[in-house]
Protein backbone atom coordinates (compact mmCIF):
# COMPACT_ATOMS: atom_id res chain seq x y z
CA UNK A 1 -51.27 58.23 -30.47
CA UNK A 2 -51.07 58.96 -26.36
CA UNK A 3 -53.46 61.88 -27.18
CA UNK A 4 -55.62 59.75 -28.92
CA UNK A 5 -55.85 57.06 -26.42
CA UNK A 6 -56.68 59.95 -23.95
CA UNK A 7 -59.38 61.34 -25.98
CA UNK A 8 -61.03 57.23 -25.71
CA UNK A 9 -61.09 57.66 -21.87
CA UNK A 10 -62.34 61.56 -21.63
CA UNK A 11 -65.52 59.49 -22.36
CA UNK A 12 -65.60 56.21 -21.44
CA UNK A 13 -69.61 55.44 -22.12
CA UNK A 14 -69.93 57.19 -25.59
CA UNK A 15 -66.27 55.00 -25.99
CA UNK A 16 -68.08 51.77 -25.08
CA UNK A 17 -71.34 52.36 -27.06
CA UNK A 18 -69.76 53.42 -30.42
CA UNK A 19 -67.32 49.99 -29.89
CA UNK A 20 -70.12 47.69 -28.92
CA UNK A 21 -72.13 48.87 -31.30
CA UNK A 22 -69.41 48.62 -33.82
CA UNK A 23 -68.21 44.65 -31.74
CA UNK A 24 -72.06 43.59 -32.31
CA UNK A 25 -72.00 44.29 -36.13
CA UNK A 26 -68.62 42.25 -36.50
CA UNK A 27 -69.79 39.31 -34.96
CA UNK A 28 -73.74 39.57 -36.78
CA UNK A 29 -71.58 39.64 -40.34
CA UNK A 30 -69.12 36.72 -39.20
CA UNK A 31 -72.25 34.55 -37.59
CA UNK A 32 -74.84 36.22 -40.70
CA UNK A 33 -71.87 34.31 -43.01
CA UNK A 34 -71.33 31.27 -40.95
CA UNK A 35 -74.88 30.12 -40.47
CA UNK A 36 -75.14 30.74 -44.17
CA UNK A 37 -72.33 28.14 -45.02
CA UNK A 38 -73.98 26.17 -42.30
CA UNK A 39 -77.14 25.99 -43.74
CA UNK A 40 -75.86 24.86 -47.04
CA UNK A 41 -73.60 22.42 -46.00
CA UNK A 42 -76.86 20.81 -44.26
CA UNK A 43 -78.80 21.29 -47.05
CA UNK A 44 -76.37 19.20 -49.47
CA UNK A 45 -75.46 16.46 -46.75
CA UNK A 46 -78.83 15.68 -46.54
CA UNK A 47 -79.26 15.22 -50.22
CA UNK A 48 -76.01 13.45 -50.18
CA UNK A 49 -77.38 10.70 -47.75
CA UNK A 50 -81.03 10.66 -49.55
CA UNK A 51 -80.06 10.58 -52.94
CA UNK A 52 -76.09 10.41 -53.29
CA UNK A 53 -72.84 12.99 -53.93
CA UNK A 54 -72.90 15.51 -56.61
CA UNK A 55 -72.56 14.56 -59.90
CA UNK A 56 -74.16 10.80 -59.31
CA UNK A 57 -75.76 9.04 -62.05
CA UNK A 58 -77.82 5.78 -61.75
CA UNK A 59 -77.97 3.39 -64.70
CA UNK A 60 -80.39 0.44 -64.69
CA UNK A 61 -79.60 -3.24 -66.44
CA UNK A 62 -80.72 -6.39 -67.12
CA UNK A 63 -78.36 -9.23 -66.25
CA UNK A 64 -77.86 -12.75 -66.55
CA UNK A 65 -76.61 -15.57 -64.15
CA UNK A 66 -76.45 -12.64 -61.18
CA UNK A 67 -76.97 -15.38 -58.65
CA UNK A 68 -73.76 -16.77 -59.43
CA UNK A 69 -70.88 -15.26 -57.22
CA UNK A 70 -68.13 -15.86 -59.52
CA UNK A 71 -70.05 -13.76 -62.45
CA UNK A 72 -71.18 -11.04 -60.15
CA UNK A 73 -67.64 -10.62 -59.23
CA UNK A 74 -66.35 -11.05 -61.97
CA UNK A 75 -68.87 -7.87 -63.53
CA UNK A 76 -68.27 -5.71 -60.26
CA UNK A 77 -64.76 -5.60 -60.75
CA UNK A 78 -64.69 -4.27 -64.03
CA UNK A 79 -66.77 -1.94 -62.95
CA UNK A 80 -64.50 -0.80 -59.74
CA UNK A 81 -61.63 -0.88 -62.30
CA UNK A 82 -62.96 2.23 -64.29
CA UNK A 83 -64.33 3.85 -61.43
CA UNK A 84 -63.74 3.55 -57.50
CA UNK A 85 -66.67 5.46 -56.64
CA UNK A 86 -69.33 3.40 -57.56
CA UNK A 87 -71.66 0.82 -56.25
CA UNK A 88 -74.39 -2.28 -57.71
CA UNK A 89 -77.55 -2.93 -56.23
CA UNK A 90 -79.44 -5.83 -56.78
CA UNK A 91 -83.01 -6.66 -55.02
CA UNK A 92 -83.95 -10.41 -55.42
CA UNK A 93 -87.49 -10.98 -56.38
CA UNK A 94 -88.29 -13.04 -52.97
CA UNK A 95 -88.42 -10.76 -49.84
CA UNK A 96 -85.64 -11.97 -46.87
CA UNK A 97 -86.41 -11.81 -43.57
CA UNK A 98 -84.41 -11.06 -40.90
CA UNK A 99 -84.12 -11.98 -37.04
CA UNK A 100 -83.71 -10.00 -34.47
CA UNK A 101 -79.49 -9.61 -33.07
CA UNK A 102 -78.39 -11.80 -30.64
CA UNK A 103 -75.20 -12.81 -29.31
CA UNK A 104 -72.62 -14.74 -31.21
CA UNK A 105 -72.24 -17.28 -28.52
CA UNK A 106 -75.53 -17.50 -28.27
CA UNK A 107 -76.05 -18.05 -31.97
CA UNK A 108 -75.68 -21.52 -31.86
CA UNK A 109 -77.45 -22.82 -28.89
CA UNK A 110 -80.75 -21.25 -30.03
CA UNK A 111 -83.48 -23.11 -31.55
CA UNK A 112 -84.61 -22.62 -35.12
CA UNK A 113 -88.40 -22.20 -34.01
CA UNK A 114 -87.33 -19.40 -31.92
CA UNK A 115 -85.41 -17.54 -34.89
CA UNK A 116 -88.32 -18.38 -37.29
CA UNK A 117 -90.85 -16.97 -34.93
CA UNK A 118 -88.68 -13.81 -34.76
CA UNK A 119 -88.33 -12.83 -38.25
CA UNK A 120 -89.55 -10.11 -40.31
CA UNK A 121 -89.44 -8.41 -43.51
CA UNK A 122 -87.06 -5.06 -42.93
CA UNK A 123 -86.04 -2.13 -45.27
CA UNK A 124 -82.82 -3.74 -46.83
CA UNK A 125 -80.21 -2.31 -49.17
CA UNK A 126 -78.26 -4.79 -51.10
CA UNK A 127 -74.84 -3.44 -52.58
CA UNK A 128 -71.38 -3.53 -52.38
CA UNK A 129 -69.12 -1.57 -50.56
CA UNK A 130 -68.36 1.36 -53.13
CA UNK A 131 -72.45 2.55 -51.50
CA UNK A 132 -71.11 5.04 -49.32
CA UNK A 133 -68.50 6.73 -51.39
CA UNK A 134 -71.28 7.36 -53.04
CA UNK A 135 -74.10 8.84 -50.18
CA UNK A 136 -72.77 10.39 -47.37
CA UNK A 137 -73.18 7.58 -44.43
CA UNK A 138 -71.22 8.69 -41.37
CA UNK A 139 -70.28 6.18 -39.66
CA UNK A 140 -71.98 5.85 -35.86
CA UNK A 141 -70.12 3.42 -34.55
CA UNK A 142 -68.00 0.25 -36.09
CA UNK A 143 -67.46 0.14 -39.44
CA UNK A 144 -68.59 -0.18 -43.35
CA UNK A 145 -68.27 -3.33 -45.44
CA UNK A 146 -65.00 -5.07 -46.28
CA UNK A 147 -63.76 -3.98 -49.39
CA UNK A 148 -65.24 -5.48 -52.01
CA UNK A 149 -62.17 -7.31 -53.56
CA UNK A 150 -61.71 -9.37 -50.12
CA UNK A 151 -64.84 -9.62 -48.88
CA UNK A 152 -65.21 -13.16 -47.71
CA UNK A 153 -67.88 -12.34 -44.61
CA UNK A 154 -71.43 -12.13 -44.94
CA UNK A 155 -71.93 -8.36 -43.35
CA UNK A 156 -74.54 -6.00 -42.85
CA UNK A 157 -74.68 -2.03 -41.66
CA UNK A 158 -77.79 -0.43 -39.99
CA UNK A 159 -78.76 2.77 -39.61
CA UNK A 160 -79.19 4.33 -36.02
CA UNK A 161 -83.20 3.27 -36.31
CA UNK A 162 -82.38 -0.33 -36.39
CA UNK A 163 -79.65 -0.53 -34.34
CA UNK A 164 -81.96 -0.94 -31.88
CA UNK A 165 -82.98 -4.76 -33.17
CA UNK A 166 -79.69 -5.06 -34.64
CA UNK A 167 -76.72 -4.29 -32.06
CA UNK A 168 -73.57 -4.40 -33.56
CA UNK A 169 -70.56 -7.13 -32.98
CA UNK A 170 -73.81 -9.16 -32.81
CA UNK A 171 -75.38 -11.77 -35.39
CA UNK A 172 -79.06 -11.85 -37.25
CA UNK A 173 -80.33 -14.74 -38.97
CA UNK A 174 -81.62 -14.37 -42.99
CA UNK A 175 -83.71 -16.55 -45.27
CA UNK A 176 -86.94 -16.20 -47.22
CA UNK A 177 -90.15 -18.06 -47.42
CA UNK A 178 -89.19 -20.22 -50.60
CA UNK A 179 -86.19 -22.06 -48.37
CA UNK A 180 -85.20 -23.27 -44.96
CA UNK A 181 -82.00 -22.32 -44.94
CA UNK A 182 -81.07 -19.66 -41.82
CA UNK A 183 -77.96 -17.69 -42.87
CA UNK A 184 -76.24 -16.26 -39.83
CA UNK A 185 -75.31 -12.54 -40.98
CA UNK A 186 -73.18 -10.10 -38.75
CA UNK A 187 -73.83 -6.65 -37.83
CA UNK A 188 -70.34 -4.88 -38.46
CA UNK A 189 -71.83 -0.78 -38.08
CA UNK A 190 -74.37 2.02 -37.34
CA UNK A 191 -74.59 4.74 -40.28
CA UNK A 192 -76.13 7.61 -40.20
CA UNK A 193 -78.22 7.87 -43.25
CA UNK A 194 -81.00 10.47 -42.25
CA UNK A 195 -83.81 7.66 -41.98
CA UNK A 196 -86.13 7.47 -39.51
CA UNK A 197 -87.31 4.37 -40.35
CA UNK A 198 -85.38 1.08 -39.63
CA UNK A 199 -83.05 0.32 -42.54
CA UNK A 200 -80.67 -2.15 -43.27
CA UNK A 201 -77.52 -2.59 -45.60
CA UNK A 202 -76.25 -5.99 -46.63
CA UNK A 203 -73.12 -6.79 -48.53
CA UNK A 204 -73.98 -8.55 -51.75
CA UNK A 205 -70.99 -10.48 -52.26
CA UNK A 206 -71.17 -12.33 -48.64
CA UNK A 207 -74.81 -12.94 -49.58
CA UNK A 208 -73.96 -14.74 -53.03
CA UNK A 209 -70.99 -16.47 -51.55
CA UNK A 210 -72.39 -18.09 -48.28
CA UNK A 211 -76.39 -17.79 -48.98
CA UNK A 212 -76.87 -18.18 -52.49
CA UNK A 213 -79.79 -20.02 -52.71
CA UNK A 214 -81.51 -16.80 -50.95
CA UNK A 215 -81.29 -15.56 -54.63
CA UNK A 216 -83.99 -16.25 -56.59
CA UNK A 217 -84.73 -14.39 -60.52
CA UNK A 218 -87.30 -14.92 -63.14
CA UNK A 219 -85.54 -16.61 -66.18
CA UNK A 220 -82.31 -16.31 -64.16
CA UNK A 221 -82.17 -12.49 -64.90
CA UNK A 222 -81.42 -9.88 -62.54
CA UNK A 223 -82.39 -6.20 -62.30
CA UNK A 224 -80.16 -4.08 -60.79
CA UNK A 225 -78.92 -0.78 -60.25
CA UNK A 226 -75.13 0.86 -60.34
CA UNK A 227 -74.89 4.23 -58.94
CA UNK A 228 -72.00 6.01 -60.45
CA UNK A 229 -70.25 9.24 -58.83
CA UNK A 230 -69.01 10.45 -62.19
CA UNK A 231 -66.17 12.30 -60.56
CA UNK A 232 -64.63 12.54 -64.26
CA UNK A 233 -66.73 14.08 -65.62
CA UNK A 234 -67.02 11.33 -68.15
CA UNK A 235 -70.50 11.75 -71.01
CA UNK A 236 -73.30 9.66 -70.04
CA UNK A 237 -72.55 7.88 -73.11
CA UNK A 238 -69.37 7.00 -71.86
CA UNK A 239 -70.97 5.70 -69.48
CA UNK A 240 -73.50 3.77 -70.81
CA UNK A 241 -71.28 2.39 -73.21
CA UNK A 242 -68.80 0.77 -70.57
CA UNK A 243 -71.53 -1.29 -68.90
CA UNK A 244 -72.44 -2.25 -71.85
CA UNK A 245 -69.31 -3.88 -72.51
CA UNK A 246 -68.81 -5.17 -69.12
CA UNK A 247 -72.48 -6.86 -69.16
CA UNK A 248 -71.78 -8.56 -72.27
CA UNK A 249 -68.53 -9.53 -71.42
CA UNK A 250 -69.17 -11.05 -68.23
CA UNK A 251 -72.46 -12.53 -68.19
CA UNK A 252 -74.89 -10.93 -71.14
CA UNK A 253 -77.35 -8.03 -70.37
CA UNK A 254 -77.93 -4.64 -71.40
CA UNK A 255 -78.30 -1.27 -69.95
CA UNK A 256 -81.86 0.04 -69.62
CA UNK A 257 -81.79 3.62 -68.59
CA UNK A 258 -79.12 5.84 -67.25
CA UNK A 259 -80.29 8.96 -65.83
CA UNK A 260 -78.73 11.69 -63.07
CA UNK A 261 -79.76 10.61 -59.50
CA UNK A 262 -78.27 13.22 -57.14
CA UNK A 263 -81.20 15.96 -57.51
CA UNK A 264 -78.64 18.57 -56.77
CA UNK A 265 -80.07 20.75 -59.62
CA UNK A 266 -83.33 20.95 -57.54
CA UNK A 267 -81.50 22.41 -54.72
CA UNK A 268 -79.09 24.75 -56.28
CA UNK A 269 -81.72 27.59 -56.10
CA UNK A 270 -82.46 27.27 -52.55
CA UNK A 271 -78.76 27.34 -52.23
CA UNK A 272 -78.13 30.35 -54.08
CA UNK A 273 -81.36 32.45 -52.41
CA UNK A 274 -79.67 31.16 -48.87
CA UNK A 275 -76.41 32.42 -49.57
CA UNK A 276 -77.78 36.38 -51.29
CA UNK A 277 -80.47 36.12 -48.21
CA UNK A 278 -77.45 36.12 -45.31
CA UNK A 279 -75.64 38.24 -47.62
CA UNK A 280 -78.18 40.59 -47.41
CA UNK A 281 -78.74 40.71 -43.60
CA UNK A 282 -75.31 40.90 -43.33
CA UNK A 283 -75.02 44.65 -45.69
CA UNK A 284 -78.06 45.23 -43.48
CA UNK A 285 -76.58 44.70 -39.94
CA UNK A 286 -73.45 46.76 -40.99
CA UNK A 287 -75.87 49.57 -42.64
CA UNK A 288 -77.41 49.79 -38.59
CA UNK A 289 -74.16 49.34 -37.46
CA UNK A 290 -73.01 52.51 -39.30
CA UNK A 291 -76.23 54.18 -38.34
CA UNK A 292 -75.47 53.76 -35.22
CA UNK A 293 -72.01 55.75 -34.49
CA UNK A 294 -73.18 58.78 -36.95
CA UNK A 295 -76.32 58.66 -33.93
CA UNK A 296 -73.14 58.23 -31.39
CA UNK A 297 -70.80 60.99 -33.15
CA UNK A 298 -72.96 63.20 -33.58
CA UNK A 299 -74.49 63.00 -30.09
CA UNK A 300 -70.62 62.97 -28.43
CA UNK A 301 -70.21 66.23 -30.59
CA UNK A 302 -73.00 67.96 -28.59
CA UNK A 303 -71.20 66.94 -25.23
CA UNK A 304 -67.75 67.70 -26.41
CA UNK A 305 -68.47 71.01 -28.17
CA UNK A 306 -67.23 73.49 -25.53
CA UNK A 307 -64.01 71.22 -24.94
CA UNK A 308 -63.31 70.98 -28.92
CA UNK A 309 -63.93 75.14 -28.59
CA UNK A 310 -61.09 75.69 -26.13
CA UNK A 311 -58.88 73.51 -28.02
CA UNK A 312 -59.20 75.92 -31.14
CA UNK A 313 -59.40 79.16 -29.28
CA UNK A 314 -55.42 77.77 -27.73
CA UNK A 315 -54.33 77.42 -31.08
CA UNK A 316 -55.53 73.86 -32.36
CA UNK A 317 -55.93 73.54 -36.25
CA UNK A 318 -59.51 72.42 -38.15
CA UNK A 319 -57.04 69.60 -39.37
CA UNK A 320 -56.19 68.71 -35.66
CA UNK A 321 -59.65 68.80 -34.67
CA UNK A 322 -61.15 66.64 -37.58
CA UNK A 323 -57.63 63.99 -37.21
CA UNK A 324 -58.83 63.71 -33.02
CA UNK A 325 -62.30 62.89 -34.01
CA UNK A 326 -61.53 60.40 -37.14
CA UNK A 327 -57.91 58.64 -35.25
CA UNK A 328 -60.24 58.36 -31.94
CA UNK A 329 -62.23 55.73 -34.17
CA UNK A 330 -59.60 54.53 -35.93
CA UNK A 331 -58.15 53.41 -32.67
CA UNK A 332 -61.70 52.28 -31.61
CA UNK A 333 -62.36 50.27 -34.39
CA UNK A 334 -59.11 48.55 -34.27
CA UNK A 335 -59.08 47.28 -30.77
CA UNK A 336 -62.87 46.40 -31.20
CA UNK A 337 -61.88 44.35 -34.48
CA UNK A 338 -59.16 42.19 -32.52
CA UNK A 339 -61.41 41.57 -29.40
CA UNK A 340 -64.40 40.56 -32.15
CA UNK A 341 -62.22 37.93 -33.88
CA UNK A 342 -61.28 36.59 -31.18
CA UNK A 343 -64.53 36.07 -29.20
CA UNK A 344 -65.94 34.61 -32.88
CA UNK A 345 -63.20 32.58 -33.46
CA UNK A 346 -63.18 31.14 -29.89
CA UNK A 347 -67.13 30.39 -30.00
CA UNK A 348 -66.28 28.80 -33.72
CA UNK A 349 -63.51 26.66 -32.18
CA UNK A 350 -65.81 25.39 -29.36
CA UNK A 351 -68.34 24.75 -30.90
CA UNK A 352 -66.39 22.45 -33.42
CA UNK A 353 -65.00 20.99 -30.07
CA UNK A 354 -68.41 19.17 -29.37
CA UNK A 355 -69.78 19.09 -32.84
CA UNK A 356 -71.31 15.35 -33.50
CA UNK A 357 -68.90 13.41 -35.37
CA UNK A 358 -72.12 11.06 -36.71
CA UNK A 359 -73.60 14.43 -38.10
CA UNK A 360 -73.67 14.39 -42.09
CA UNK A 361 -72.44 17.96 -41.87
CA UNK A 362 -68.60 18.46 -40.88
CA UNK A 363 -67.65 20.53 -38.33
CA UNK A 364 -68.06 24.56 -38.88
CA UNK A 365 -64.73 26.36 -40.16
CA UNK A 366 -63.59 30.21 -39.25
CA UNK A 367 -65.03 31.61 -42.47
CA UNK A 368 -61.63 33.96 -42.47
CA UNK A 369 -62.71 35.53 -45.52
CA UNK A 370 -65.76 37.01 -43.88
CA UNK A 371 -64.02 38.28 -40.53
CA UNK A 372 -61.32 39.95 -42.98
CA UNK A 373 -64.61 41.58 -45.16
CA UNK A 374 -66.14 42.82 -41.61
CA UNK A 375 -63.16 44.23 -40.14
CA UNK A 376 -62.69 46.15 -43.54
CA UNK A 377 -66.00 46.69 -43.28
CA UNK A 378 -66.04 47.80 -39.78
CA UNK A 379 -62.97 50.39 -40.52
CA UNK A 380 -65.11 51.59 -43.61
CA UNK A 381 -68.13 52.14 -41.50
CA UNK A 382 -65.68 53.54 -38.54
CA UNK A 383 -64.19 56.19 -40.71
CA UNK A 384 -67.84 57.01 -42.49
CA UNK A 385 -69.73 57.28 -38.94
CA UNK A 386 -67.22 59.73 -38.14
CA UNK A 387 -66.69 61.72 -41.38
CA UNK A 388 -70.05 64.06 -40.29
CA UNK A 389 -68.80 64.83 -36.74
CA UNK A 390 -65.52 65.79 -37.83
CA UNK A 391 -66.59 68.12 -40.10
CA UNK A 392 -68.89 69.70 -37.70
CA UNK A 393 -66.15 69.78 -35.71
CA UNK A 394 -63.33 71.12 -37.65
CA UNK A 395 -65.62 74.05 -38.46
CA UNK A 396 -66.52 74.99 -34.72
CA UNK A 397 -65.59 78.85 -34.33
CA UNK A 398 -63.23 80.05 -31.50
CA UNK A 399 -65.06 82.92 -30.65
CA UNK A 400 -67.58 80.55 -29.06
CA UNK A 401 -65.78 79.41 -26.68
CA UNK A 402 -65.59 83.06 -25.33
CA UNK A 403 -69.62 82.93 -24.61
């Protein structure tokens, strides 16, 4: 082992450049493999925000008597009873408009010209608070809705865009054209939803409990939406079946359309082309990598010839010869592994340190799996950049070294 050690530091340069060669294809497989993971993850939290978790299925319905608090409730919570993860939407057929923020103490001491001159129509979601269980929504600051069984505030969430109108801890005013009433509605958290736009989200159940006249349908019938995160894996006739019940149960209705709403199949093949694209660098960087100390073995083998002579002409066996030149990189590539994994797992663990907790994407994790596949793989290519020189080596003749 002491020889070997000696044998690093007869040759300190061709040492260094056969480990950072063999250092910078470590960390390309272990960063090749994270960004790869990265990438993904991005690529689904996006979709989860846009168009909800994987598997999410949306199922249309007419309803009657929606506007009605106690029958809304009434039909939400037997649909929360068979499955947590799911939300109703509802959009009533009059626009609302809504004022600017302003202070709560202010609230009441301005006049009602000065809120009706500052309304306007704004991008609103109206649902309950199961919404984001199913889409991804971190949360920017505050909080999401009450749950829905205690709700007894009339809430709203904004996304970063309109969080600029609508500060939080603060209060907007609703209403519509069709009424005078000015409903004061407070601003409980920022989401991140990947919108550029302004958007707002308002809690149904405050609106139909405080503001109900706000809620206008044709015939009294209501079209609405539940988005279902079938974590259950239940058949969309299940499904489809349960509202049904439910509907006519609680208020008379039927389901329209039920269809799957998350669009992950659309991305699954970008997925799977990311993943066998970084896979491939990754073989590819390692390939080099190996490339590289055959160039560096083979190179040191010129330099060390006359040396590796005299050692055979004083009595040193092929096997001796060939063991120096493959244990030298064994030693290399073990010290160059540990200093690799460390340096990767320290840039991993800072950059998690300042990663955004607002970002859909959670932070990145040591991919363990991949350091232990390129330190195997760095041994592999160790022992297979070094095969060729020790060969040459181990056959050197000792009468050479008499020249």
């Amino acid at each position: 082992m002491i020889m070997l050690f000696k044998d690093l530091r007869l040759s300190p340069m061709r040492s260094f450049l056969t480990g950072f060669s063999m250092f910078i294809g470590i960390v390309a497989v272990i960063a090749s493999v994270l960004i790869g993971t990265v990438g993904k993850d991005y690529l689904i939290a996006t979709n989860e925000q846009l168009n909800g978790r994987r598997p999410t299925y949306e199922i249309t319905f007419s309803a009657q008597n929606f506007d009605e608090y106690s029958v809304f409730n009434k039909f939400l919570n037997r649909i929360e009873s068979a499955n947590r993860n799911a939300n109703v939407m509802l959009q009533p057929n009059t626009g609302l408009l809504f004022s600017a923020s302003m202070p709560v103490s202010n609230s009441v001491k301005i006049s009602k010209e000065y809120k009706t001159s500052n309304l306007q129509y704004v991008d609103a979601v109206y649902t309950t608070a199961g919404y984001n269980k199913v889409y991804n929504l971190p949360i920017v600051s505050g909080r999401w809705f009450s749950n829905s069984a205690k709700s007894n505030a009339l809430e709203m969430v904004v996304n970063q865009s309109a969080s600029k109108r609508y500060k939080i801890g603060e209060v907007a005013f609703i209403t519509s054209r069709k009424t005078t009433q000015m409903s004061p509605i407070r601003i409980v958290g920022v989401v991140n939803d990947g919108v550029d736009s302004a958007k707002v989200y308002v809690n149904i159940l405050g609106l139909l409990r405080y503001a109900p006249t706000l809620w206008e349908y044709s015939e009294k019938e209501a079209q609405g939406s539940i988005y279902w995160l079938n974590k259950e894996n239940r058949s969309q006739k299940s499904i489809k079946s349960y509202v049904s019940d439910a509907l006519y149960d609680c208020c008379g209705g039927q389901v329209n359309e039920i269809r799957r709403h998350d669009n992950s199949d659309n991305y699954e093949n970008v997925i799977t082309v990311l993943q066998l694209s970084f896979a491939i660098v990754a073989a590819l960087l390692l390939f080099v990598s190996a490339l590289g100390l055959i160039n560096i073995g083979l190179a040191s083998l010129e330099q060390r010839t006359h040396e590796l002579l005299i050692r055979r002409a004083l009595g040193a066996t092929r096997w001796s010869i060939a063991s120096l030149v493959l244990g030298s990189a064994i030693i290399l590539a073990l010290i160059v592994s540990i200093a690799a994994v460390a340096v990767s797992f320290g840039l991993v663990s800072i950059a998690s340190s300042f990663w955004d907790a607002s970002s859909p994407v959670s932070p990145p994790v040591y991919p363990y799996e991949a350091a232990i596949g390129a330190v195997i793989a760095a041994f592999i290519t160790a022992l297979a950049g070094s095969v060729v020189p020790a060969i040459k080596a181990s056959r050197l003749q000792p009468a050479l070294a008499l020249r």
